[in-house]
Protein backbone atom coordinates (compact mmCIF):
# COMPACT_ATOMS: atom_id res chain seq x y z
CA UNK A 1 0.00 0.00 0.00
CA UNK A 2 2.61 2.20 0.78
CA UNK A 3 4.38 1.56 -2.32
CA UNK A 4 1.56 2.77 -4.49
CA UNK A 5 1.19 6.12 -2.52
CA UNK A 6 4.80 6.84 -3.06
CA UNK A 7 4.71 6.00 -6.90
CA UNK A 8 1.51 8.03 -7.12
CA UNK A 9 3.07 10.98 -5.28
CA UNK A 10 6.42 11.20 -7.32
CA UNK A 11 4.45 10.82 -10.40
CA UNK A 12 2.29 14.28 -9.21
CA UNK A 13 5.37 15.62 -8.33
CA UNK A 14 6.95 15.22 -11.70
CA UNK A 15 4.14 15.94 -13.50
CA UNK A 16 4.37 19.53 -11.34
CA UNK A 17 8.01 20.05 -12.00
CA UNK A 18 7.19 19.40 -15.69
CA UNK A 19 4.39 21.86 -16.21
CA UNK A 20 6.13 23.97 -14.51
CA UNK A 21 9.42 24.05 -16.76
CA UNK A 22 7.08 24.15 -19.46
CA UNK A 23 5.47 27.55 -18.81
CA UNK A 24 8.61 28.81 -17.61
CA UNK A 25 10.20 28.44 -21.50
CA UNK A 26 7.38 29.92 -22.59
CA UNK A 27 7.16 33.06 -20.75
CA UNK A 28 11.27 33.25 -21.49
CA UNK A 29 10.34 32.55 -25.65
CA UNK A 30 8.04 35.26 -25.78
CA UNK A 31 9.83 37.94 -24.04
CA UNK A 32 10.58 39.61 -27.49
CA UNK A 33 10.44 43.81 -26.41
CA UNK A 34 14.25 44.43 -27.62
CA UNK A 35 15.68 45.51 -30.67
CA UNK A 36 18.69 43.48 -32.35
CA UNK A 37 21.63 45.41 -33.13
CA UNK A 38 22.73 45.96 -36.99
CA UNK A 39 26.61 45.88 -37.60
CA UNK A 40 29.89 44.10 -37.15
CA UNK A 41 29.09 41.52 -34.01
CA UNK A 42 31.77 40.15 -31.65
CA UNK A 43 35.11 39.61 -33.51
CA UNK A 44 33.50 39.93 -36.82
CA UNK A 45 33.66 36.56 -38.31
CA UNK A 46 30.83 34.42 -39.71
CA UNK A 47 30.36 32.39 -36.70
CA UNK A 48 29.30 35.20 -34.65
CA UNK A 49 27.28 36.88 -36.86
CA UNK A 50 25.22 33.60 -37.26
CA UNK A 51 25.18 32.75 -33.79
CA UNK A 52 24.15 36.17 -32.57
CA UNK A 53 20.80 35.68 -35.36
CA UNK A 54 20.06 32.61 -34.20
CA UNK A 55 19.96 33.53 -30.89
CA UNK A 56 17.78 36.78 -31.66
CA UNK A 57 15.57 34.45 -34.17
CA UNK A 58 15.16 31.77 -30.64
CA UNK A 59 14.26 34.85 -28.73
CA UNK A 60 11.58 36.03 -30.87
CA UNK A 61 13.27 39.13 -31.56
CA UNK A 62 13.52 38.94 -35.80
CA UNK A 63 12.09 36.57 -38.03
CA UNK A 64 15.08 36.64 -40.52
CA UNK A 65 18.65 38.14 -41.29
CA UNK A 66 21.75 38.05 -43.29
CA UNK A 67 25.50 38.33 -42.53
CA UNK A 68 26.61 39.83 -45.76
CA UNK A 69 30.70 39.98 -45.81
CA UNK A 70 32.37 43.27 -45.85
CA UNK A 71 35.68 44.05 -48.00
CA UNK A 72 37.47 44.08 -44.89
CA UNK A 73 36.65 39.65 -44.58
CA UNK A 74 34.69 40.84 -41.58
CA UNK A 75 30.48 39.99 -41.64
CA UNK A 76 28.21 42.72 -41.47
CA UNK A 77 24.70 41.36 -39.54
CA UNK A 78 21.64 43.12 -40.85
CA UNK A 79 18.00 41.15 -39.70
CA UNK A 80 14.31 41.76 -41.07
């Protein structure tokens, strides 16, 4: 008898902890009131510039962008 009380009571638990996560990603997804920066980002290279998009596209905060590459070999971010 015990047993069952304890397997029903970490399975509420979990199912808590999981709804829980789950609304906490969302509020974090949609907290999109910033405006990416335009411009050479970090050091410049391709990496960076892609990175920093993807992690503005994640956020919410563009829905597209290019790193176009300057004459200079650095990568110039510009998003839409």
């Amino acid at each position: 008898m015990h047993s069952i009380k304890r397997k029903a009571a970490v399975a509420a638990g979990s199912l808590a902890v999981a709804v829980g996560i789950s609304l906490f990603g969302a509020g974090a997804a949609s907290a999109g009131d910033f405006t990416p920066r335009e411009g050479v980002i970090g050091d410049g290279s391709l990496q960076a510039c892609q990175t920093y998009g993807n992690t503005m596209a994640q956020q919410g905060a563009l829905t597209g962008y290019t790193c176009t590459k300057l004459s200079n070999g650095k990568y110039y971010f510009n998003w839409y």
